[in-house]
C-alpha atoms as a PDB file:
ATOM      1  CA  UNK A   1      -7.754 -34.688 -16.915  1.00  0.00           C
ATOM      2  CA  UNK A   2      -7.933 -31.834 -14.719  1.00  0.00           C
ATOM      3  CA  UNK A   3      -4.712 -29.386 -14.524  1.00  0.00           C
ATOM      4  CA  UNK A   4      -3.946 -28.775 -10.799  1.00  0.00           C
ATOM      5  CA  UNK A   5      -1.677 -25.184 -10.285  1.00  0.00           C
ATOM      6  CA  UNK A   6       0.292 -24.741  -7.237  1.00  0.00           C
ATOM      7  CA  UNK A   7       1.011 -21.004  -6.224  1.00  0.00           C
ATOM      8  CA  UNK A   8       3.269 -20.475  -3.652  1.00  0.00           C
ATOM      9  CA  UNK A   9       3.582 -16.607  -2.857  1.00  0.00           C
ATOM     10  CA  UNK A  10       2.422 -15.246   1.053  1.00  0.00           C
ATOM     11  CA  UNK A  11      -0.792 -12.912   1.527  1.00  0.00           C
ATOM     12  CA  UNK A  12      -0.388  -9.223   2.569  1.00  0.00           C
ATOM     13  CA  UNK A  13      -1.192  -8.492   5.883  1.00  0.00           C
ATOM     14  CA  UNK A  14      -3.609  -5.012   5.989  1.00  0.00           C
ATOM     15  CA  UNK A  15      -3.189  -4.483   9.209  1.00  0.00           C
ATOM     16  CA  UNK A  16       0.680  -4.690   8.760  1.00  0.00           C
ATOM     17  CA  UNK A  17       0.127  -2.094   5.873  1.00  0.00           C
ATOM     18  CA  UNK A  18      -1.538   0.248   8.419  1.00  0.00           C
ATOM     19  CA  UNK A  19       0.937  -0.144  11.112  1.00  0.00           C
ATOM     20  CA  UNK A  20       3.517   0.439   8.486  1.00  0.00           C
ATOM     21  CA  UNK A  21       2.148   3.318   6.991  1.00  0.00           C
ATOM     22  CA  UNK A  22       1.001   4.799  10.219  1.00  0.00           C
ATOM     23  CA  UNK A  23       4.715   4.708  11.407  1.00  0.00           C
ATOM     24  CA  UNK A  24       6.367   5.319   8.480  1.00  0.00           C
ATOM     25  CA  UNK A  25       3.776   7.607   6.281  1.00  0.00           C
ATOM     26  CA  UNK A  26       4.225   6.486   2.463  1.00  0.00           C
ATOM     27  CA  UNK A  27       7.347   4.918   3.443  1.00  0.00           C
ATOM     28  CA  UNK A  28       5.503   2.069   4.999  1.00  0.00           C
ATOM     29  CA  UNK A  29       3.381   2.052   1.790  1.00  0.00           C
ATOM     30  CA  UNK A  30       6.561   0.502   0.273  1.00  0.00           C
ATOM     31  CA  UNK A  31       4.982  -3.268   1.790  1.00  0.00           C
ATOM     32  CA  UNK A  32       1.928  -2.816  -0.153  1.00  0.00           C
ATOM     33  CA  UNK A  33       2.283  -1.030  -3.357  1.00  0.00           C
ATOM     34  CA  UNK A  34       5.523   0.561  -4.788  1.00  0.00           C
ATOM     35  CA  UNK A  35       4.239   2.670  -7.495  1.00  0.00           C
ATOM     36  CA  UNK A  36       2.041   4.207  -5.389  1.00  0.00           C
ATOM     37  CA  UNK A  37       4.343   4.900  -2.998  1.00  0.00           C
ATOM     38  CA  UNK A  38       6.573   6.128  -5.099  1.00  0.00           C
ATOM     39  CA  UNK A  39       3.589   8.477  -6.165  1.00  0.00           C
ATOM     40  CA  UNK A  40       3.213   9.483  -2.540  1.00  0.00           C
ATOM     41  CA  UNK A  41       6.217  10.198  -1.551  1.00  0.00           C
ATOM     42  CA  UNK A  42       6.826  12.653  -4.522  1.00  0.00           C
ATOM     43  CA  UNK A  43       3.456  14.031  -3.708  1.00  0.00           C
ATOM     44  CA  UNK A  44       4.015  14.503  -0.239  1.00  0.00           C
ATOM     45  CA  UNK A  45       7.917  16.035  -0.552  1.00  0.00           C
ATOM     46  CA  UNK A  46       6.032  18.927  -2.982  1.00  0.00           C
ATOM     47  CA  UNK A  47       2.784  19.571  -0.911  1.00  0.00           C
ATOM     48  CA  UNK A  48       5.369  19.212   2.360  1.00  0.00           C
ATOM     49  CA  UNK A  49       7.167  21.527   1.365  1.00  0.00           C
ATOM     50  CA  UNK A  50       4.974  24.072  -0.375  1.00  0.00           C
ATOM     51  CA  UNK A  51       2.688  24.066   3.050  1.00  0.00           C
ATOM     52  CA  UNK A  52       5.447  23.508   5.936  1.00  0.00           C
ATOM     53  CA  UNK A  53       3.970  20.501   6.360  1.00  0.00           C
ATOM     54  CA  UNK A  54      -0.029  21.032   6.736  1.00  0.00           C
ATOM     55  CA  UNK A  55      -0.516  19.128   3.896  1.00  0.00           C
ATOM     56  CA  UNK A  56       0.506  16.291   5.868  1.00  0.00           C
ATOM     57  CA  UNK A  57      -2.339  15.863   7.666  1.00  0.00           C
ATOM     58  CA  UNK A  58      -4.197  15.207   4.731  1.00  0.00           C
ATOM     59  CA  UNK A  59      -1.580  12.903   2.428  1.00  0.00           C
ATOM     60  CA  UNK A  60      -0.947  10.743   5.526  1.00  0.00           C
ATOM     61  CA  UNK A  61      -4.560   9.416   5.906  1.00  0.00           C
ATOM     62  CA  UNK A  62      -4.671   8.906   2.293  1.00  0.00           C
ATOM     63  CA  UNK A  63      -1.803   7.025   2.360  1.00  0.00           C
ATOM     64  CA  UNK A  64      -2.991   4.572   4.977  1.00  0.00           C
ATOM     65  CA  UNK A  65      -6.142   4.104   3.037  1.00  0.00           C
ATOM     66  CA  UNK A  66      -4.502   3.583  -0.032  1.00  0.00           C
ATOM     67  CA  UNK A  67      -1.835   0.764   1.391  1.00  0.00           C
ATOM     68  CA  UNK A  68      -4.774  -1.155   3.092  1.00  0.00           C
ATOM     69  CA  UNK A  69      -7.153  -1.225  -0.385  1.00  0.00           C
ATOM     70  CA  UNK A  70      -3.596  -1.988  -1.809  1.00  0.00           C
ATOM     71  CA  UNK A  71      -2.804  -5.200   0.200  1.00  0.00           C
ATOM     72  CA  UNK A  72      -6.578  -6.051  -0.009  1.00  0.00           C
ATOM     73  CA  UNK A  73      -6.653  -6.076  -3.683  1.00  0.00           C
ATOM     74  CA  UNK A  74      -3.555  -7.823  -3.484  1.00  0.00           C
ATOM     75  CA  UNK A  75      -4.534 -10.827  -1.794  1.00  0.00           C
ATOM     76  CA  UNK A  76      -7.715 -11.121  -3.634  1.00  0.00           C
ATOM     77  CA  UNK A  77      -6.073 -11.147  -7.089  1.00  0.00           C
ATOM     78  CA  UNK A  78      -3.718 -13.863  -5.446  1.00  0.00           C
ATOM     79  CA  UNK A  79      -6.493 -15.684  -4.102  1.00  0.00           C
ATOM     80  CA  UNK A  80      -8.767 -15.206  -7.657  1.00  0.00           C
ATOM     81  CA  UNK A  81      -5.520 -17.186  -9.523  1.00  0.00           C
ATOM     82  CA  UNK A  82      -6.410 -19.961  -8.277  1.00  0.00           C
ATOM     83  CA  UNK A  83      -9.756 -20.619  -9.237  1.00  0.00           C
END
């Protein structure tokens, strides 16, 4: 007998995670990964601050990469739970 498992959660969109964080900088990485949000936006207050904003120019592309491997690696761990 062959045990069937129903999972019912919703994919993450990576192109919504790079609208989002495009917008909203590691605000909008909130939709894809918390922690690393969290992370961000700590990171990006200090450096912010500490280089009247220059830094930004850096931390915001890595925080649009980071929210689009995020949601990625997302939806393939909630795809691989099913097999």
């Amino acid at each position: 007998m062959t045990e069937n498992r129903i999972i019912v959660s919703n994919t993450k969109s990576v192109g919504l995670s790079l609208i989002l964080t495009f917008l909203f900088g590691s605000l909008g990485m909130l939709y894809s990964t918390i922690l690393g949000a969290v992370l961000m936006i700590i990171v990006e207050g200090v450096l912010g601050f500490l280089t009247f904003g220059a830094a930004l120019f850096i931390t915001h592309p890595i925080c649009m990469i980071w929210g689009a491997v995020a949601a990625h690696n997302y939806n393939k761990r909630l795809l691989n739970a099913v097999h």
